[in-house]
Protein backbone atom coordinates (compact mmCIF):
# COMPACT_ATOMS: atom_id res chain seq x y z
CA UNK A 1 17.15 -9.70 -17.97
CA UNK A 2 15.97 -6.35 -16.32
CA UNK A 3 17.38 -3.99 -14.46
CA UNK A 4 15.81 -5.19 -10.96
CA UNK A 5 17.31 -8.48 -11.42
CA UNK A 6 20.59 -7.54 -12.42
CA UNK A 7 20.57 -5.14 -9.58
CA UNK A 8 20.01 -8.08 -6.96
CA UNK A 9 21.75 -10.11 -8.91
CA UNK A 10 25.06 -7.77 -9.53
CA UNK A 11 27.86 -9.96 -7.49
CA UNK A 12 26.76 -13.63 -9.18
CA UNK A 13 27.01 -11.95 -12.47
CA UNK A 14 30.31 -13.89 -13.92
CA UNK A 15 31.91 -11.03 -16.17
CA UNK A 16 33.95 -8.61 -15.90
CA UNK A 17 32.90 -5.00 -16.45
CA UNK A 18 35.95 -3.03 -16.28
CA UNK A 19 36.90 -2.86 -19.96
CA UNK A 20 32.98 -1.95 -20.16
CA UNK A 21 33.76 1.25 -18.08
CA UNK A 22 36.81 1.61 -19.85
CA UNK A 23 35.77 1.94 -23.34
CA UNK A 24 32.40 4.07 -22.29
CA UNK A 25 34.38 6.47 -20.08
CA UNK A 26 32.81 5.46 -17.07
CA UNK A 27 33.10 5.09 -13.42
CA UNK A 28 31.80 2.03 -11.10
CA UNK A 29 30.19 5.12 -9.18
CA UNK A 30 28.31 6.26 -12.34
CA UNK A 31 27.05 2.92 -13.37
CA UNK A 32 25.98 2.27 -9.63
CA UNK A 33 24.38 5.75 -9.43
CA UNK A 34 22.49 5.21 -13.25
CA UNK A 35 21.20 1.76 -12.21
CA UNK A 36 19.81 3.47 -8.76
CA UNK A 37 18.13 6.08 -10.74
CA UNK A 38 16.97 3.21 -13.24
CA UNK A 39 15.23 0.95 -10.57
CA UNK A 40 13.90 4.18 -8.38
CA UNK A 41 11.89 5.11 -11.98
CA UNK A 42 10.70 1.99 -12.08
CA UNK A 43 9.50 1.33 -8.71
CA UNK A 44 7.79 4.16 -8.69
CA UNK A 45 5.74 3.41 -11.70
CA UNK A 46 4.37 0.13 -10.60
CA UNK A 47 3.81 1.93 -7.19
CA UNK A 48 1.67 4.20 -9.37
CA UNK A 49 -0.49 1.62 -11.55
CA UNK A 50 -3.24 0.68 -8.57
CA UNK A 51 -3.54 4.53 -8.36
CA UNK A 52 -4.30 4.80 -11.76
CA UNK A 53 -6.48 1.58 -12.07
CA UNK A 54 -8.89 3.64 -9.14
CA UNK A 55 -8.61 6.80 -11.35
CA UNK A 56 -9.70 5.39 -14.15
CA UNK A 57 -12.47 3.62 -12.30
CA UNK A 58 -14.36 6.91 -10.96
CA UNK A 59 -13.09 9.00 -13.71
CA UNK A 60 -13.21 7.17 -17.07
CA UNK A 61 -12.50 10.16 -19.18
CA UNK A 62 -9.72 11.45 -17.15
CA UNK A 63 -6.55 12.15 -20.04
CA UNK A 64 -3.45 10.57 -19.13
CA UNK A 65 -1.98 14.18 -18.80
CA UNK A 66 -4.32 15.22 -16.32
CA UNK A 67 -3.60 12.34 -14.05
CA UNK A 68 0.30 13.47 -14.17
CA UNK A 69 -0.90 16.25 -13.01
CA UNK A 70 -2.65 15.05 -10.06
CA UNK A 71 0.00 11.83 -9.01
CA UNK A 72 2.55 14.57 -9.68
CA UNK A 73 5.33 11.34 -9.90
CA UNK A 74 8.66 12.33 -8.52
CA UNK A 75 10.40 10.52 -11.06
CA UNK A 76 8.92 11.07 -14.04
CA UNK A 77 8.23 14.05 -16.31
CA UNK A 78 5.01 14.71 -17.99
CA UNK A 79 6.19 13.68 -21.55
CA UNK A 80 7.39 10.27 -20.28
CA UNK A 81 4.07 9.19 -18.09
CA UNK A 82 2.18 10.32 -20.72
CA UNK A 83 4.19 7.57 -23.35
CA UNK A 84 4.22 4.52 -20.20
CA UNK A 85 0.29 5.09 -19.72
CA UNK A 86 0.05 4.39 -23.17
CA UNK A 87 2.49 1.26 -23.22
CA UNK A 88 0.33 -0.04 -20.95
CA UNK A 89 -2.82 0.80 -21.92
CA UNK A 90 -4.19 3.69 -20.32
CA UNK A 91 -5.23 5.45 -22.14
CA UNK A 92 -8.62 6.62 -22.35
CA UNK A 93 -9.43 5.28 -25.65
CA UNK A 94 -8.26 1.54 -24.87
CA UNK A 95 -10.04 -0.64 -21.90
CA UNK A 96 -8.41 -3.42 -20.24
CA UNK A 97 -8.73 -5.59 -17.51
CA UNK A 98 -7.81 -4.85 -14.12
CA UNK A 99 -5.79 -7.96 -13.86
CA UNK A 100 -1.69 -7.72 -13.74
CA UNK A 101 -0.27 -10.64 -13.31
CA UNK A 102 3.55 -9.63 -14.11
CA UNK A 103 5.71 -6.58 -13.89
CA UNK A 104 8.74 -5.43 -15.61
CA UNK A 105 10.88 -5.24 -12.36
CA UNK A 106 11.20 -9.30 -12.79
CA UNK A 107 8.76 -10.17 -9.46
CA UNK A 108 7.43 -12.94 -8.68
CA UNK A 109 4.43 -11.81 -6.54
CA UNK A 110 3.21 -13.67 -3.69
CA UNK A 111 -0.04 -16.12 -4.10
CA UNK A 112 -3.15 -15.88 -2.25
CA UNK A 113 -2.96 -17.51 0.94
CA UNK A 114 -6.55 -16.68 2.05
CA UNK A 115 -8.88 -17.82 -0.77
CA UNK A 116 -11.12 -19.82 0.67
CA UNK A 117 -9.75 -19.64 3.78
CA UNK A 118 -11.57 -19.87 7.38
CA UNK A 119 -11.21 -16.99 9.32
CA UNK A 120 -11.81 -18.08 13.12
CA UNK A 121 -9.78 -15.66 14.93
CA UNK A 122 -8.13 -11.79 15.32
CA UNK A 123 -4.79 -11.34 13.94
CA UNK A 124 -4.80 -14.46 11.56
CA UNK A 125 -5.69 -11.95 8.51
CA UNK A 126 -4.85 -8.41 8.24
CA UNK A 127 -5.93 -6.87 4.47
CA UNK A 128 -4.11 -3.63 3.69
CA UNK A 129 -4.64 -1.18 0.36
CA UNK A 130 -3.51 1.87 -0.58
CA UNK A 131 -5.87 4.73 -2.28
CA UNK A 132 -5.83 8.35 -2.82
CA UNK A 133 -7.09 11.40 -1.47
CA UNK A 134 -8.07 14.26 -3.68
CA UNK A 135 -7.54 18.26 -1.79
CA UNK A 136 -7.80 20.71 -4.69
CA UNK A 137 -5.55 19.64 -7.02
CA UNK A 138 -3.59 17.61 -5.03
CA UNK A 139 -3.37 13.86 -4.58
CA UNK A 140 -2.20 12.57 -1.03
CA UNK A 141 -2.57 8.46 -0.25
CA UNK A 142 -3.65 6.88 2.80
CA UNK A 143 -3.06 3.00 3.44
CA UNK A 144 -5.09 1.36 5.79
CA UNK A 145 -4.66 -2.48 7.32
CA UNK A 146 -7.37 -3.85 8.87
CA UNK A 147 -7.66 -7.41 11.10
CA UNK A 148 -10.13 -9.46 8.77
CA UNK A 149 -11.88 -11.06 11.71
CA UNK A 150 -12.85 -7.83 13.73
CA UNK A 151 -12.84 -4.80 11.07
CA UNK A 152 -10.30 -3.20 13.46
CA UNK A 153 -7.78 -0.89 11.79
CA UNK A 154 -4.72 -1.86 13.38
CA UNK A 155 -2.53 0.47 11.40
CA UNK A 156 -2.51 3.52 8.72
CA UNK A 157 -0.37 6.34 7.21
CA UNK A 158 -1.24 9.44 5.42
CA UNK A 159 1.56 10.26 2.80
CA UNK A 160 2.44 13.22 0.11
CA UNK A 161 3.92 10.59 -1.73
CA UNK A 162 3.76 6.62 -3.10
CA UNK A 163 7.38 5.46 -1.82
CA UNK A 164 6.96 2.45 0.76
CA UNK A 165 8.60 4.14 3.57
CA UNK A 166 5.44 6.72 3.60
CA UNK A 167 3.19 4.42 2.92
CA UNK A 168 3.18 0.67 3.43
CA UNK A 169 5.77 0.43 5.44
CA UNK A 170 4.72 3.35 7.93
CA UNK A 171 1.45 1.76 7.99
CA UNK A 172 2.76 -1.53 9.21
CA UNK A 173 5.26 -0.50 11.58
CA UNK A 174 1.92 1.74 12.77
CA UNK A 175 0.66 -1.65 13.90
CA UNK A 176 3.34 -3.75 15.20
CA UNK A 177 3.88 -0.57 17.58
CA UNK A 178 0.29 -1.09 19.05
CA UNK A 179 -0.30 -4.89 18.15
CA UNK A 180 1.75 -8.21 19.02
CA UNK A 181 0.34 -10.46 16.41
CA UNK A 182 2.41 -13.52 17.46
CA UNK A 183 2.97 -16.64 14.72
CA UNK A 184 0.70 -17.34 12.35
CA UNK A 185 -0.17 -13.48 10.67
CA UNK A 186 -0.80 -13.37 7.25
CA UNK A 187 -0.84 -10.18 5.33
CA UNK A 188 -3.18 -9.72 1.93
CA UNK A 189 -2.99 -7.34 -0.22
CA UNK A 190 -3.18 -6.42 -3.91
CA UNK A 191 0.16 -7.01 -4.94
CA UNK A 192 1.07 -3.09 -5.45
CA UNK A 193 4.90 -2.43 -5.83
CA UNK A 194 4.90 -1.04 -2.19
CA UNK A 195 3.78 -4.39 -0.59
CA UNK A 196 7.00 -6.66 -2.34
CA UNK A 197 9.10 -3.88 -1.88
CA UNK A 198 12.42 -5.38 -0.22
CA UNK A 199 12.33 -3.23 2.48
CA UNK A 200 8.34 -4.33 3.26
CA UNK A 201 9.29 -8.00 2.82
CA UNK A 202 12.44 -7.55 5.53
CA UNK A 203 9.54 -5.97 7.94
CA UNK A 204 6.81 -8.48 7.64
CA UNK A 205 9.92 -10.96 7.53
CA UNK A 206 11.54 -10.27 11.14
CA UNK A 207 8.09 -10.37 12.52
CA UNK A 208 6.89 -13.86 10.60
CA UNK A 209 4.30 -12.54 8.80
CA UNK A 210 3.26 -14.27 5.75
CA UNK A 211 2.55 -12.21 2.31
CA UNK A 212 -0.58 -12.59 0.36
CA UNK A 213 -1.77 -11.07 -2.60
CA UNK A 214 -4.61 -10.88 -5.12
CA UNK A 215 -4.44 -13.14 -8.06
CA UNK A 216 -7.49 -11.44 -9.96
CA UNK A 217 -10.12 -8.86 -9.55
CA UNK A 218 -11.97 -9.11 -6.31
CA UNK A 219 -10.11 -10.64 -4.04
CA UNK A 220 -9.45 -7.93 -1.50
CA UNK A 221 -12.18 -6.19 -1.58
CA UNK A 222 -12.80 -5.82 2.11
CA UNK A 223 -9.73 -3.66 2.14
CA UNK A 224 -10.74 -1.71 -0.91
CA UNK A 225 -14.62 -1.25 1.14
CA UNK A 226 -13.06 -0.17 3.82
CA UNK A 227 -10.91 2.58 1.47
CA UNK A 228 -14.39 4.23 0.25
CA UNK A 229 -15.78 3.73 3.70
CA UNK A 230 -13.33 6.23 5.68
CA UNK A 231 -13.24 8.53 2.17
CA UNK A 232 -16.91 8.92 1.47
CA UNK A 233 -18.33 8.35 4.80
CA UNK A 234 -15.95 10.11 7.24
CA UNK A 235 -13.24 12.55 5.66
CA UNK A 236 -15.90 13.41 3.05
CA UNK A 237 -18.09 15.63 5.89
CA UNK A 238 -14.43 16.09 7.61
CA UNK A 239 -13.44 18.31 4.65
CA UNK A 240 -9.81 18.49 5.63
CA UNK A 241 -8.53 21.49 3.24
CA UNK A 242 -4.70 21.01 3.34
CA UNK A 243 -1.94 17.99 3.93
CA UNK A 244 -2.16 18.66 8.10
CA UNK A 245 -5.57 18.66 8.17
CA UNK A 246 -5.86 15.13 6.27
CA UNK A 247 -3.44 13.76 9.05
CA UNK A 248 -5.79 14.79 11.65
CA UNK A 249 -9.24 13.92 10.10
CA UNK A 250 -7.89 10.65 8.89
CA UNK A 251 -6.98 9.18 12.57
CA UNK A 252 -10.38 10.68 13.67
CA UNK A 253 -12.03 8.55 10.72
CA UNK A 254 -10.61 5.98 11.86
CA UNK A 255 -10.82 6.06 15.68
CA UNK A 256 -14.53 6.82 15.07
CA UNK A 257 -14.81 3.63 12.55
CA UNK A 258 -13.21 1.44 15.12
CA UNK A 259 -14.92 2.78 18.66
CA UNK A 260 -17.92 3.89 17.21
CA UNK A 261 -19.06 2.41 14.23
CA UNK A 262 -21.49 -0.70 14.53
CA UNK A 263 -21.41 -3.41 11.60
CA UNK A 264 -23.73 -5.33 10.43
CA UNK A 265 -21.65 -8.16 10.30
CA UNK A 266 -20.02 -7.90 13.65
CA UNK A 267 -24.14 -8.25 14.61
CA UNK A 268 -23.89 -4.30 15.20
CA UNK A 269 -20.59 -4.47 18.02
CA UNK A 270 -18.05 -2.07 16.93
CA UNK A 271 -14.90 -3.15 15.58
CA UNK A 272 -13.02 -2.55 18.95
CA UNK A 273 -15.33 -4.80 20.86
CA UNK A 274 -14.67 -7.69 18.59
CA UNK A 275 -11.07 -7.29 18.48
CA UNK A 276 -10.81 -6.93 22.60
CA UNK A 277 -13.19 -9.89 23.25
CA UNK A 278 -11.78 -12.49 20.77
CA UNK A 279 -8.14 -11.66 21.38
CA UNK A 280 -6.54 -12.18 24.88
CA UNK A 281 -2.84 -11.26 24.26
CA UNK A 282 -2.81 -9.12 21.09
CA UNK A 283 -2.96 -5.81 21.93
CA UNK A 284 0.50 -4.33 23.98
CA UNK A 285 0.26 -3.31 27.22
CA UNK A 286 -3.31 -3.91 27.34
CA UNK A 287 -4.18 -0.74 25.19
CA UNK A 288 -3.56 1.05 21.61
CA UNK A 289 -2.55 4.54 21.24
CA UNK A 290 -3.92 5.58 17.64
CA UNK A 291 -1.18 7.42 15.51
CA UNK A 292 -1.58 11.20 15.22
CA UNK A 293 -4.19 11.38 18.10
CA UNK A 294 -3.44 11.75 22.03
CA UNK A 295 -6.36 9.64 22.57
CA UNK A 296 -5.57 5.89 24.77
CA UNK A 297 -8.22 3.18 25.17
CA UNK A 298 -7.76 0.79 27.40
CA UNK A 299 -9.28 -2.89 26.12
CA UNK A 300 -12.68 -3.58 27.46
């Protein structure tokens, strides 16, 4: 039984704990405010393990103490992410697959609704992923989603930090302010601890979107292109030198992917022109104002 299922699970649990917080000394308020604590830790450590898995990827060598250093985890001292990257293998010494399949907050993630799937139309697939951005020594995360059919970035966030709310969420709610998907959405994505979050899952719930996520290596890697596309193509000759500056360059990067950049497999039309020609009632009000730019374009 863990903590995240007891936690959802507190009011069908048939026992009584008051002699528990009798003979320990304890208050219902303490126990509440230990188990928050308890599940916040954790959360934020499977928030953290994609991160890592794309550290260790383009720096193989990089010591488990040196990547505290750069996540900076607001839960979590030094000492203690040192000992969970080597529960779980990662350290530098030990190799492992880049498959997770469980997690110790108890779950179950969503399966993968778009293997093998057709994708005819605009807003029938968005992919999303979340990477990092290295300034100094400082790690800040973007999270991107992107309509599968047209390449268009419907929705992103810059963040300081890995907790949904700056992240996932603000990316999505990025999009449903611009886009009006209608039935029929479904959402991929690689099963990070931001994307089951319950708060993510009440969002993509009130608006009918399905979840998807990866069951093994490879299967969102449009997403995860499009993550070393705006870092190494765009913000890379952006140089943006502190946290404001990333803001800014990032919604550049990505009005300038989506209005400017041709693709080969759009047969060299932009992302924008794609999304405005194949969808007829998608976009609100006829137009999409980018977030952190004063820039409007009106559908062509």
């Amino acid at each position: 039984m863990t903590l995240y299922w007891f936690w959802n699970n507190r009011e069908k649990v048939n026992f009584s704990l008051n002699s528990l917080y009798e003979n320990r000394d304890l208050t219902k308020q303490a126990m509440h405010d230990w188990l928050s604590r308890q599940i916040v830790k954790e959360e934020e450590w499977h928030q953290m393990i994609p991160l890592i898995y794309q550290i260790r990827e383009e720096h193989p060598g990089m010591s488990s103490r040196v990547m505290h250093y750069l996540l900076r985890p607001q839960t979590m001292g030094r000492d203690k992410f040192i000992k969970k990257c080597i529960q779980e293998g990662f350290e530098v010494e030990t190799k492992r697959s880049a498959t997770r399949t469980t997690n110790s907050l108890g779950v179950i993630k969503f399966p993968n609704l778009i293997k093998n799937c057709e994708v005819t139309h605009v807003n029938q697939i968005w992919v999303s992923d979340i990477t990092y951005y290295r300034i100094r020594e400082r790690f800040y995360y973007l999270t991107f989603i992107m309509d599968l059919k047209s390449r268009f970035i419907v929705g992103h966030s810059v963040s300081k930090n890995l907790r949904t709310e700056d992240t996932t969420l603000a990316a999505l709610k990025n999009a449903l302010k611009c886009f009006l998907p209608g039935k029929g959405l479904t959402l991929h994505s690689d099963g990070g601890g931001q994307y089951y979050c319950k708060e993510f899952l009440k969002l993509t719930g009130l608006n009918k979107i399905k979840n998807s996520m990866t069951e093994d290596t490879g299967e969102n890697n449009h997403a995860e292109r499009l993550n070393g596309t705006i870092k190494n193509k765009y913000l890379s000759y952006y140089m943006p030198t502190n946290y404001t500056e990333l803001e800014k360059q990032t919604s550049r990067a990505v009005y300038n992917y989506n209005y400017g950049k041709p693709h080969e497999s759009l047969s060299k039309a932009t992302p924008w022109k794609v999304y405005a020609l194949i969808n007829n009632s998608g976009v609100s009000q006829n137009k999409i104002i980018l977030k952190n730019t004063s820039k409007t374009v009106k559908a062509i």
